[in-house]
C-alpha atoms as a PDB file:
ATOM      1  CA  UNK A   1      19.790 -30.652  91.611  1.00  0.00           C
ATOM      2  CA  UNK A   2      21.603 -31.259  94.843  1.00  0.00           C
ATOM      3  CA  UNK A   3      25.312 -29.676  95.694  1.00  0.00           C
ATOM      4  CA  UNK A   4      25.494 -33.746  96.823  1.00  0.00           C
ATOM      5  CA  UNK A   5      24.887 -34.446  93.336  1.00  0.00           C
ATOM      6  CA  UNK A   6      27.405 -32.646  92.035  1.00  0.00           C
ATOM      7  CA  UNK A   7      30.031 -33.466  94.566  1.00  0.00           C
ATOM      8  CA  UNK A   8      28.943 -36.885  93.716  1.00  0.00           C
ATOM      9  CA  UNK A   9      29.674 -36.575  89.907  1.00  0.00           C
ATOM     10  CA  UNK A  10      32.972 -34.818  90.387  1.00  0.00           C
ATOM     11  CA  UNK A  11      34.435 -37.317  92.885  1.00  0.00           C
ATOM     12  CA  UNK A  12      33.432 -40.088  90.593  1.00  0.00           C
ATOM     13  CA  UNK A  13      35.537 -39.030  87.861  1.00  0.00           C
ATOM     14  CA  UNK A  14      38.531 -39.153  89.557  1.00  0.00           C
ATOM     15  CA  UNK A  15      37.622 -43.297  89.887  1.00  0.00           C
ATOM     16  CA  UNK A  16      37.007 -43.797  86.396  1.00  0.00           C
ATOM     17  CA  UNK A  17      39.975 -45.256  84.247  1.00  0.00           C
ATOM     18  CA  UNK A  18      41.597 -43.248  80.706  1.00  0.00           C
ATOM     19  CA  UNK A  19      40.214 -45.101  78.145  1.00  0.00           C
ATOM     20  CA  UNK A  20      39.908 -43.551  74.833  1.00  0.00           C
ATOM     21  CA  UNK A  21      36.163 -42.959  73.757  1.00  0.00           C
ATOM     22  CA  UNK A  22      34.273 -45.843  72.036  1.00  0.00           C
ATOM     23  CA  UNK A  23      34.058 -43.775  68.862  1.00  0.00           C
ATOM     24  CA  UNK A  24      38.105 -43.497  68.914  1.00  0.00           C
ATOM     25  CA  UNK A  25      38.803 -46.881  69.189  1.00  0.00           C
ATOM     26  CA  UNK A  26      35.659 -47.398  66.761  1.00  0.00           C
ATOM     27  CA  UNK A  27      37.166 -45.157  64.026  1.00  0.00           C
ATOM     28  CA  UNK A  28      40.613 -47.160  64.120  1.00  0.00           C
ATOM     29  CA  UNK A  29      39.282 -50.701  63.230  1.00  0.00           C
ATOM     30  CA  UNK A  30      36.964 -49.309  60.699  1.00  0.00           C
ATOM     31  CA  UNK A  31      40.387 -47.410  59.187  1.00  0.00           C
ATOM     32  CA  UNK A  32      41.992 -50.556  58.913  1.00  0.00           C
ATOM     33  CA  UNK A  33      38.981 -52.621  57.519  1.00  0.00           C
ATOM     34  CA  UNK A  34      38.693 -49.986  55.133  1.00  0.00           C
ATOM     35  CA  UNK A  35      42.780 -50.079  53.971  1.00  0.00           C
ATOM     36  CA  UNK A  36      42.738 -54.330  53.939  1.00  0.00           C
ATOM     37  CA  UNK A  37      39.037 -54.316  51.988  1.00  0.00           C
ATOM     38  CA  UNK A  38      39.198 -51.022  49.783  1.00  0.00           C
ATOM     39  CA  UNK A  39      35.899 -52.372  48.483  1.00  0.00           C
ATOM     40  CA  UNK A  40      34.789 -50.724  52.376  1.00  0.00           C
ATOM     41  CA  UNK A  41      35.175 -47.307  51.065  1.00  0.00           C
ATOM     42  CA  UNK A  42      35.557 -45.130  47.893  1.00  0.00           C
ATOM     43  CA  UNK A  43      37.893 -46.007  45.227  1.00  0.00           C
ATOM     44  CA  UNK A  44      41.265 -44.367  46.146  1.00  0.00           C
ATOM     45  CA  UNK A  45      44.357 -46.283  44.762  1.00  0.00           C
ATOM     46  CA  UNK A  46      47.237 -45.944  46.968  1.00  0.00           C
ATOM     47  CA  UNK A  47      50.723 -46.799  45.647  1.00  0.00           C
ATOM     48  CA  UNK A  48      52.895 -49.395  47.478  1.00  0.00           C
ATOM     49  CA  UNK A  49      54.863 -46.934  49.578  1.00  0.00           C
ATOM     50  CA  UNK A  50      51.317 -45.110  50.902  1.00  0.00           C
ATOM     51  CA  UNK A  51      50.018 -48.481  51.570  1.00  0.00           C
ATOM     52  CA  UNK A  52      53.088 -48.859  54.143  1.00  0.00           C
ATOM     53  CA  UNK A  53      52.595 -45.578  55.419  1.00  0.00           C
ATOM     54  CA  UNK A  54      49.243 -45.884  55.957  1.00  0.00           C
ATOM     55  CA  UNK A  55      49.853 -49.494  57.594  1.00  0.00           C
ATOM     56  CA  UNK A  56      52.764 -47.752  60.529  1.00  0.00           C
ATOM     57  CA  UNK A  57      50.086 -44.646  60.842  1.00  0.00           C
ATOM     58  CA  UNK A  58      47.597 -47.538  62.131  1.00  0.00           C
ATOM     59  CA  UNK A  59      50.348 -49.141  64.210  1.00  0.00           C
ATOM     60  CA  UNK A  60      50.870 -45.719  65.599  1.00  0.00           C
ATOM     61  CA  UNK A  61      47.727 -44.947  66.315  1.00  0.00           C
ATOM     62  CA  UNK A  62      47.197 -48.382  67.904  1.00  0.00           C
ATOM     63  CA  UNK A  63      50.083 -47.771  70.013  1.00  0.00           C
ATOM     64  CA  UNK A  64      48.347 -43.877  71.568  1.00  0.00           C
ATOM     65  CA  UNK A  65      45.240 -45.805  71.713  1.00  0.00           C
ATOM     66  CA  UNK A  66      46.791 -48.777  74.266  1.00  0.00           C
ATOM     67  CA  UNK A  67      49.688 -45.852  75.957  1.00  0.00           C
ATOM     68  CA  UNK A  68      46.077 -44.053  76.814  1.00  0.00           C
ATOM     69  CA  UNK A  69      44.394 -46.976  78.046  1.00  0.00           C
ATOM     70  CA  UNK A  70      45.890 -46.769  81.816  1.00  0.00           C
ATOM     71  CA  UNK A  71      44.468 -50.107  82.880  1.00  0.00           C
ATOM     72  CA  UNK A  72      47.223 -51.683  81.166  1.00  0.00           C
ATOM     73  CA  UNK A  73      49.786 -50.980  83.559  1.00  0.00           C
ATOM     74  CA  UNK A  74      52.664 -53.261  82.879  1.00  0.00           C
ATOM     75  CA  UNK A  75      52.224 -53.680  78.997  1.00  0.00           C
ATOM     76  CA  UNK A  76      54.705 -52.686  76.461  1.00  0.00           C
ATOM     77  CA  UNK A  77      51.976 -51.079  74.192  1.00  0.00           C
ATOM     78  CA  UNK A  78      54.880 -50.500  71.391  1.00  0.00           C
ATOM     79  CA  UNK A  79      55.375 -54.409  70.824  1.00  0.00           C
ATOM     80  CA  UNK A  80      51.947 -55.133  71.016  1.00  0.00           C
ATOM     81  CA  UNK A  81      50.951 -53.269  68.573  1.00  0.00           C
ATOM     82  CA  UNK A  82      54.041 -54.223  66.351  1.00  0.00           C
ATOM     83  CA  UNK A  83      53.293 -58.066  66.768  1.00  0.00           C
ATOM     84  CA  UNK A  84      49.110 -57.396  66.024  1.00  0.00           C
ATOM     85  CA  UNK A  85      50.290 -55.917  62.487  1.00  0.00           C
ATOM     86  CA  UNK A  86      52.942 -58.589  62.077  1.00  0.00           C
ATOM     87  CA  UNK A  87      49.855 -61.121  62.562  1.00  0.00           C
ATOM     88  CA  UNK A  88      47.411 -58.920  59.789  1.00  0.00           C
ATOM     89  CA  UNK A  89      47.745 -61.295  57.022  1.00  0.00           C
ATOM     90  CA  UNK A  90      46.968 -64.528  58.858  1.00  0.00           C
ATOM     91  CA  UNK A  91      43.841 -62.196  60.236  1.00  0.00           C
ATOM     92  CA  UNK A  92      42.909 -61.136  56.631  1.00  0.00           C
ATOM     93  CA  UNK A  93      43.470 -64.695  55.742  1.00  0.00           C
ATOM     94  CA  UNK A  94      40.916 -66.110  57.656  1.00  0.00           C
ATOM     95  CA  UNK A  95      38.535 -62.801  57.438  1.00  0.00           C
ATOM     96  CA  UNK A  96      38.991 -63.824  53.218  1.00  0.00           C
ATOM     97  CA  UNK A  97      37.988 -67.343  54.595  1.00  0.00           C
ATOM     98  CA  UNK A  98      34.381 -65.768  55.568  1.00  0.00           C
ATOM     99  CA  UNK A  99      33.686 -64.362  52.716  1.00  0.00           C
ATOM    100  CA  UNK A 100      34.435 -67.700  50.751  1.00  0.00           C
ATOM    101  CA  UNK A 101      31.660 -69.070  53.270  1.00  0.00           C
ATOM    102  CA  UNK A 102      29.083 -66.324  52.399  1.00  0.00           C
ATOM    103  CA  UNK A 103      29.761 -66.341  48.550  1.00  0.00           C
ATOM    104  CA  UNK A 104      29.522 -70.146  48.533  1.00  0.00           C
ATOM    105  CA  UNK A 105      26.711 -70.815  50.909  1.00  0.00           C
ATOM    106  CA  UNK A 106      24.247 -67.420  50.363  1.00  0.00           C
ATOM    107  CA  UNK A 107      22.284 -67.556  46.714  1.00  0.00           C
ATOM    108  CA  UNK A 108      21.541 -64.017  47.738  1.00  0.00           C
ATOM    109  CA  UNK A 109      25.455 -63.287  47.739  1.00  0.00           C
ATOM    110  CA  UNK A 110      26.393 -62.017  44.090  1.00  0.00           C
ATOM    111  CA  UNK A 111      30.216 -61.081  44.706  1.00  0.00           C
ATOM    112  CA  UNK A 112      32.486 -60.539  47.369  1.00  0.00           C
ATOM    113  CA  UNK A 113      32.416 -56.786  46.813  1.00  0.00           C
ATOM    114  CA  UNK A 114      28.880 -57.154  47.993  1.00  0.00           C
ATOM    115  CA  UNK A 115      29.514 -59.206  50.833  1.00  0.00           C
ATOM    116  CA  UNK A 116      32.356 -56.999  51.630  1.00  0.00           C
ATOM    117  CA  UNK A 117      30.443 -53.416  51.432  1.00  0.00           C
ATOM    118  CA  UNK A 118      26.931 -54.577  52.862  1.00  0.00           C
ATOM    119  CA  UNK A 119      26.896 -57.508  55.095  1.00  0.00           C
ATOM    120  CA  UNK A 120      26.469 -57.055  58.696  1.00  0.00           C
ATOM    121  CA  UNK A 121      27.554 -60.884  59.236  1.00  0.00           C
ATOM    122  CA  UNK A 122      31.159 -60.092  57.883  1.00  0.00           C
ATOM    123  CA  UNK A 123      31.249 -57.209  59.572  1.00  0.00           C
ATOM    124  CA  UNK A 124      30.935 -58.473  62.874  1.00  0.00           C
ATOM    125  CA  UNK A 125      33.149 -61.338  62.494  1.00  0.00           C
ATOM    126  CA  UNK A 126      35.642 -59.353  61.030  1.00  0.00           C
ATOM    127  CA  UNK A 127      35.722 -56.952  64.155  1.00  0.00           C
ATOM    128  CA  UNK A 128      35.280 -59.936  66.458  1.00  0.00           C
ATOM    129  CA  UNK A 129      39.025 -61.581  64.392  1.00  0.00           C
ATOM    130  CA  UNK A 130      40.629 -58.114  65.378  1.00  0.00           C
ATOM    131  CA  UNK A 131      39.262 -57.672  68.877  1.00  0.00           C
ATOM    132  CA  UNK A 132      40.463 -61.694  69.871  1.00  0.00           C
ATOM    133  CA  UNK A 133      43.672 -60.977  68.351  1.00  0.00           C
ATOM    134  CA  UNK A 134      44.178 -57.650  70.876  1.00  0.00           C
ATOM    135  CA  UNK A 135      42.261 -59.603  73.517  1.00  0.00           C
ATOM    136  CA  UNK A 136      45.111 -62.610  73.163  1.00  0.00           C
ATOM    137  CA  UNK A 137      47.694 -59.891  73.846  1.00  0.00           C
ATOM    138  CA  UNK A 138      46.497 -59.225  77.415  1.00  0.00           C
ATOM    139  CA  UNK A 139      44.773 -55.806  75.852  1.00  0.00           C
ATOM    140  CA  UNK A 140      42.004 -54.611  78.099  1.00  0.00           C
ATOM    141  CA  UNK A 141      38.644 -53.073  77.489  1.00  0.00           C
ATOM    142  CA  UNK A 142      39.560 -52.397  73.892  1.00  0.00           C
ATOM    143  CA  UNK A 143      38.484 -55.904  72.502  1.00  0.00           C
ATOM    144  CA  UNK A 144      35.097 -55.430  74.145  1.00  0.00           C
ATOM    145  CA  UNK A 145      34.982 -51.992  72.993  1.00  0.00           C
ATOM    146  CA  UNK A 146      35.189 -53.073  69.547  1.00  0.00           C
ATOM    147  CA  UNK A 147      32.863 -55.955  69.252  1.00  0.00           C
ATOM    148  CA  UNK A 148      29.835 -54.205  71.054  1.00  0.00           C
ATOM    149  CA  UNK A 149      30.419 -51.419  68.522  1.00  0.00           C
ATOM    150  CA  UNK A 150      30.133 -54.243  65.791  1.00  0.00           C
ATOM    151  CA  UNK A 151      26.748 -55.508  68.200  1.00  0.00           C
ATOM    152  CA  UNK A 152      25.544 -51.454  67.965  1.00  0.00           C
ATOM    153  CA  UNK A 153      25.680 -51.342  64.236  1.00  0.00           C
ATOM    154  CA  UNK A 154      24.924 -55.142  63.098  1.00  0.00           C
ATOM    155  CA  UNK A 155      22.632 -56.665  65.913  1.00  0.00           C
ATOM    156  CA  UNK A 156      25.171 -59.260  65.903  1.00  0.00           C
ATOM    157  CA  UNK A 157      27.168 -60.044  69.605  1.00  0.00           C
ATOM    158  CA  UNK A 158      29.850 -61.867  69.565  1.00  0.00           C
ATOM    159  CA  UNK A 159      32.062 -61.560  72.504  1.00  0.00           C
ATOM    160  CA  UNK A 160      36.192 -61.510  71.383  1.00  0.00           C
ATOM    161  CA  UNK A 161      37.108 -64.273  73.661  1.00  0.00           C
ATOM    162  CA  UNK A 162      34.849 -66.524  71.864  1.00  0.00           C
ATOM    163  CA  UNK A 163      37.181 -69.029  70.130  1.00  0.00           C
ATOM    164  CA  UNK A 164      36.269 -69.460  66.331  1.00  0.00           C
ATOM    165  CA  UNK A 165      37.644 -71.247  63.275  1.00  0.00           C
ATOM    166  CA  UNK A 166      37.536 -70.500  59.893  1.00  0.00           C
ATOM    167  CA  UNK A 167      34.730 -70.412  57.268  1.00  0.00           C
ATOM    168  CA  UNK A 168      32.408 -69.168  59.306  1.00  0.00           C
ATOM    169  CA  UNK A 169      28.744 -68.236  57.628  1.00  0.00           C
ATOM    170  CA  UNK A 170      26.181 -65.764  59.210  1.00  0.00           C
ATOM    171  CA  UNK A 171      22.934 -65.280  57.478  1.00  0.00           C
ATOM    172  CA  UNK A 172      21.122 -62.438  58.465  1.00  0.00           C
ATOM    173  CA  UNK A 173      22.682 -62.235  61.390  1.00  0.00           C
ATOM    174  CA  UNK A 174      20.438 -60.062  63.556  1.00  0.00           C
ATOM    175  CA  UNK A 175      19.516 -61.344  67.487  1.00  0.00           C
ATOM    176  CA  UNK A 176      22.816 -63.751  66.968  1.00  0.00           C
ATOM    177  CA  UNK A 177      24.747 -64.179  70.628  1.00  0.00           C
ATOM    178  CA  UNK A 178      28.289 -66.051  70.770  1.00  0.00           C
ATOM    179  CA  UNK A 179      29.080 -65.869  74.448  1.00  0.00           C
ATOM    180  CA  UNK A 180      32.953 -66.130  76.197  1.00  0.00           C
ATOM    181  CA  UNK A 181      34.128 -69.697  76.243  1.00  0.00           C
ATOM    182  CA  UNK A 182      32.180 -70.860  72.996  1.00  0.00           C
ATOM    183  CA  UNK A 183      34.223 -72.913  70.771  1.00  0.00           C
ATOM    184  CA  UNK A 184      33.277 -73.143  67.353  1.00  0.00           C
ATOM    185  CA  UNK A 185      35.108 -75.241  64.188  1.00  0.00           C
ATOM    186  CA  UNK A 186      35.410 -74.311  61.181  1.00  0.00           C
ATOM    187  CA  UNK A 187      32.958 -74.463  58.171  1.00  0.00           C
ATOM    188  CA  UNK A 188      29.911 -73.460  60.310  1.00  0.00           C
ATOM    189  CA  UNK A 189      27.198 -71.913  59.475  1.00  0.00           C
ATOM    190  CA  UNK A 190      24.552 -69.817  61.386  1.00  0.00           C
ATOM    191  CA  UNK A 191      21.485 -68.127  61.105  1.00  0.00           C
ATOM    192  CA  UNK A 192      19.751 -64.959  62.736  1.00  0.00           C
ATOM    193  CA  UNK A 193      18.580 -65.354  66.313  1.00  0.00           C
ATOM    194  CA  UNK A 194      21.090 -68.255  67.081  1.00  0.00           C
ATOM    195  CA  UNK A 195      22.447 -68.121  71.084  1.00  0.00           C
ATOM    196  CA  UNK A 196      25.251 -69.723  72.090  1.00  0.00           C
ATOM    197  CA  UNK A 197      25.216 -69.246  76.032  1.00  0.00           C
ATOM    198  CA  UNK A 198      25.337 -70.094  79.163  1.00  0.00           C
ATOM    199  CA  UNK A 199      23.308 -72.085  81.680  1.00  0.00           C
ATOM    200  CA  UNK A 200      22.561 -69.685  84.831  1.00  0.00           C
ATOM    201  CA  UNK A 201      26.100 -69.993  86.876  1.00  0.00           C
ATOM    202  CA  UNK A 202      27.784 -68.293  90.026  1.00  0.00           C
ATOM    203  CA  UNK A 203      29.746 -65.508  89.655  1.00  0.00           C
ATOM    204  CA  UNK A 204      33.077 -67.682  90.877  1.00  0.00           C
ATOM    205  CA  UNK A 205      32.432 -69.353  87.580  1.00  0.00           C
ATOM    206  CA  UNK A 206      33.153 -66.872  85.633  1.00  0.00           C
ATOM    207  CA  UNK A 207      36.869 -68.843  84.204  1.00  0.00           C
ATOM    208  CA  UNK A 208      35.227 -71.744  83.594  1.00  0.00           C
ATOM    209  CA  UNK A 209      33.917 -73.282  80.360  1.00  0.00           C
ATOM    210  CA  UNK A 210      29.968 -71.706  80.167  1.00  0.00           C
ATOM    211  CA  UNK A 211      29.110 -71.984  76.749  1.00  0.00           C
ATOM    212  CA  UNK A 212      28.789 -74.924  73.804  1.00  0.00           C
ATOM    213  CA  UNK A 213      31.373 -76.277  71.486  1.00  0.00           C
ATOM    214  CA  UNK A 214      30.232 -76.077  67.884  1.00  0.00           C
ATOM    215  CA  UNK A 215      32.508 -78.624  66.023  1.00  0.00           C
ATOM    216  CA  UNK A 216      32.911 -78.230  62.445  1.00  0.00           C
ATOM    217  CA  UNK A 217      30.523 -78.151  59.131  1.00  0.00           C
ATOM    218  CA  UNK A 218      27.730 -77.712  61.492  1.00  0.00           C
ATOM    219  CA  UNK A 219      24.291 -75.496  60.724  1.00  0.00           C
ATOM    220  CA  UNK A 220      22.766 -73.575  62.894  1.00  0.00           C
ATOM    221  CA  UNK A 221      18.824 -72.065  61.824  1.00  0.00           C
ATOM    222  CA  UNK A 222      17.356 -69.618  63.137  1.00  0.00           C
ATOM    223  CA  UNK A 223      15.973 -69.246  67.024  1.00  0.00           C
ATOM    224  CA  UNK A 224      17.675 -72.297  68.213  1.00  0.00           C
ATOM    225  CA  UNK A 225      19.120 -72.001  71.415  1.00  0.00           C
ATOM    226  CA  UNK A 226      22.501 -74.067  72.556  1.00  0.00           C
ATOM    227  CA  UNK A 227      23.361 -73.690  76.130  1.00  0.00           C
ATOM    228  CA  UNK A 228      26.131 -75.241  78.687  1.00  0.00           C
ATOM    229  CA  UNK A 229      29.553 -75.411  78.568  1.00  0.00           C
ATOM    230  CA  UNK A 230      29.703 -79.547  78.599  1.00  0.00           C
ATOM    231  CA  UNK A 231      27.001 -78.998  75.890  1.00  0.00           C
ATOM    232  CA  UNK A 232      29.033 -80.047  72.311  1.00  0.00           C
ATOM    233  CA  UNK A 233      27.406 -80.422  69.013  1.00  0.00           C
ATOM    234  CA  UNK A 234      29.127 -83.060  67.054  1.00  0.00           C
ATOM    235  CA  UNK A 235      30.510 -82.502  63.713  1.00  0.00           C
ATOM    236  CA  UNK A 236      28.048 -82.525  60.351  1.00  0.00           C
ATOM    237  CA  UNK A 237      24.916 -82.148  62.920  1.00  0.00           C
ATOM    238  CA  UNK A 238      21.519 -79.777  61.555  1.00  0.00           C
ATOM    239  CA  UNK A 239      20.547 -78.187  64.198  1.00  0.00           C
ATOM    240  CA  UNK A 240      16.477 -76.996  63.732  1.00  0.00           C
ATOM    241  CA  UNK A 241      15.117 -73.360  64.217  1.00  0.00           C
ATOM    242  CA  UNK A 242      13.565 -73.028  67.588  1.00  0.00           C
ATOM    243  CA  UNK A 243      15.377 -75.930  69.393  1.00  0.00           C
ATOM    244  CA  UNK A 244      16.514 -75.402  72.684  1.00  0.00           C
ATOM    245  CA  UNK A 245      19.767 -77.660  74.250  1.00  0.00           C
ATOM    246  CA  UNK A 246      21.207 -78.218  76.856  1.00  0.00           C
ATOM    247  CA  UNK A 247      23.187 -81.691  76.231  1.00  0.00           C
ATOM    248  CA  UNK A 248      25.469 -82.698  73.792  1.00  0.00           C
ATOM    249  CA  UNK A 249      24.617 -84.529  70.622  1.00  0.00           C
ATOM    250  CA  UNK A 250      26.682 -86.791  68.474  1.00  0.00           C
ATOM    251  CA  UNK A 251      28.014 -86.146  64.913  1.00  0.00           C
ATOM    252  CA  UNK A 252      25.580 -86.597  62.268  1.00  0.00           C
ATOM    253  CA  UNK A 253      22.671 -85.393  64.100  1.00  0.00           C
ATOM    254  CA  UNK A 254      19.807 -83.667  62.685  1.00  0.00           C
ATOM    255  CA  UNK A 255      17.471 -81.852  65.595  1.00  0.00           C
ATOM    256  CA  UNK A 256      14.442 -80.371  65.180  1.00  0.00           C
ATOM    257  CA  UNK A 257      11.996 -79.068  66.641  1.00  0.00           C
ATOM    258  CA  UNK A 258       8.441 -80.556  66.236  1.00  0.00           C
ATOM    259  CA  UNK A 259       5.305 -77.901  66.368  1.00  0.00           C
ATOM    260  CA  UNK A 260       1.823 -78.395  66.382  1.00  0.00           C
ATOM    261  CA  UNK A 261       0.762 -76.339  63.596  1.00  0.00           C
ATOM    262  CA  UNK A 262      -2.984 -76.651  62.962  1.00  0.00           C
ATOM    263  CA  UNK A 263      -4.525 -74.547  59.780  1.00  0.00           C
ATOM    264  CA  UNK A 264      -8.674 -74.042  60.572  1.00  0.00           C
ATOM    265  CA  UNK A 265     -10.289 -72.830  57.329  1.00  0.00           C
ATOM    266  CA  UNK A 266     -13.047 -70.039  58.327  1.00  0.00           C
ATOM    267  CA  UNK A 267     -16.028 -69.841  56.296  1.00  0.00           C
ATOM    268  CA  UNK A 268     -17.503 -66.563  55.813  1.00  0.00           C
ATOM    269  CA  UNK A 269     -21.106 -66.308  55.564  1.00  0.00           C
ATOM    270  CA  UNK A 270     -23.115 -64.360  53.041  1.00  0.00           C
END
C-alpha cells in the first residue's frame, strides 16, 4: 500500500468522534436486562442492598459511557443518566406489558421465563424501550447503537425514535423493519417480515412524518408491507401477509391479499 494511504488513514482519525465501541455500550444494556429479568442469566440472588449497588454501578457506568461520547457537547451526562434510572420502572412496566402480549397471544409461549430467556421479539423491543428513552434525552449515537445491536443478534430493526405503545406482540420476528416516525398503539401484534417504511422522499424530508400509524389492537402477518407517513391503519384492522399499502384504511378493516394459486396434478407414466 501507498504512503497516501496511510497518511489518509491517520488524518482520518483525527475527524472521527469518541464514542465508546458498540460492544461497550452493547454490554451495558444487556447488564441491565440481565439485573431487571434475572431469568436473562444464571440464578444469582442478590440481596436488597446489592440490588441498589448494582442499580448506581449501571448509572455510573451510563454516566462514563455519555462523558465519553464527545458529540454531546452541552449535556449534563450526570442528570441524564439519573432521570433514565428514575424512569426504569415505568420502562420495565411496559417491557412486562410485552411479555403479557407474547404469553397471551403465542400457543408456542409456555411461560414468561421462556419468553424472557429465548425470544428475539422481546429482545428487540426491550432494547428499542431503552434506546427511545436515551434517545428522548437528546442522547446521541447511543440509541442507534443499541437497537442495531438488537437488529445484529435478532433480525429484528426497529429504529428508537419509532413511537410505540404498549402490548406489543412480535412473532418470529425475523426481516421485521419499524422505521423513524412510525406510530404504533398499543395491543398490536406483528409478524416476521412486516415493514413499516417510507415512500421514496428527499433528503430535506428527513423531520417529517415518513412512515404509517398503526392504531391499536391491530395484526400485522407476515410480508405485508405499510408505507407513507399519511398512510394510518385504523384500529381492530387484519392486515393480510403479502399486502402492500400505501393509503390509509378505516377501522375494522380486514386486507388481504388475493393470489392465484393453481395446483396441476402430474401424472407419471409407467
Amino acid at each position: 500500500m501507498s504512503e497516501e494511504f496511510y497518511l489518509h488513514i491517520f488524518n482520518k482519525q483525527t475527524g472521527v468522534e469518541a464514542v465508546p465501541s458498540n460492544q461497550v455500550v452493547a454490554s451495558w444494556a444487556m447488564n441491565l436486562m440481565d439485573l431487571i429479568y434475572p431469568e436473562r442469566s444464571t440464578a444469582t440472588k442478590y440481596t436488597i442492598a446489592e440490588i441498589q449497588g448494582l442499580f448506581s454501578g449501571l448509572e455510573r457506568e451510563l454516566t462514563q459511557i455519555l462523558n465519553a461520547t464527545k458529540a454531546c457537547k452541552n449535556c449534563n451526562n450526570e442528570l441524564i443518566s439519573k432521570a433514565f434510572f428514575q424512569s426504569l420502572p415505568e420502562l420495565y412496566r411496559k417491557m412486562n406489558t410485552d411479555i403479557a402480549s407474547i404469553l397471551s397471544g403465542d400457543p408456542a409461549a409456555k411461560s414468561e421465563f421462556e419468553i424472557i430467556r429465548t425470544y428475539p421479539g422481546f429482545l428487540a423491543i426491550s432494547m428499542y424501550r431503552i434506546a427511545n428513552a436515551l434517545l428522548k434525552s437528546d442522547v446521541p449515537l447511543i440509541p442507534r447503537i443499541l437497537t442495531e445491536y438488537a437488529h445484529s443478534q435478532t433480525g429484528i430493526d426497529i429504529h428508537p425514535g419509532a413511537e410505540i405503545g404498549e402490548y406489543l406482540y412480535i412473532d418470529h420476528g425475523t426481516g421485521i423493519v419499524i422505521g423513524e416516525t412510525t406510530v404504533i398503539g398499543d395491543h398490536v401484534k406483528l409478524y416476521q417480515g412486516v415493514t413499516l417504511g417510507a415512500l421514496s422522499v428527499e433528503k430535506y424530508m428527513a423531520n417529517t412524518k415518513r412512515h404509517p400509524t398503526i392504531e391499536d389492537h391491530v395484526i400485522i402477518y407476515s410480508g405485508a408491507t405499510i408505507l407513507g407517513g399519511e398512510t394510518v391503519i385504523g384500529d381492530n384492522s387484519i392486515i393480510g401477509g403479502n399486502v402492500w399499502l400505501t393509503k390509509s384504511v378505516p377501522s375494522h378493516s380486514t386486507v388481504y391479499h388475493q393470489s392465484a394459486i393453481k395446483v396441476i396434478e402430474t401424472k407419471h407414466r409407467d
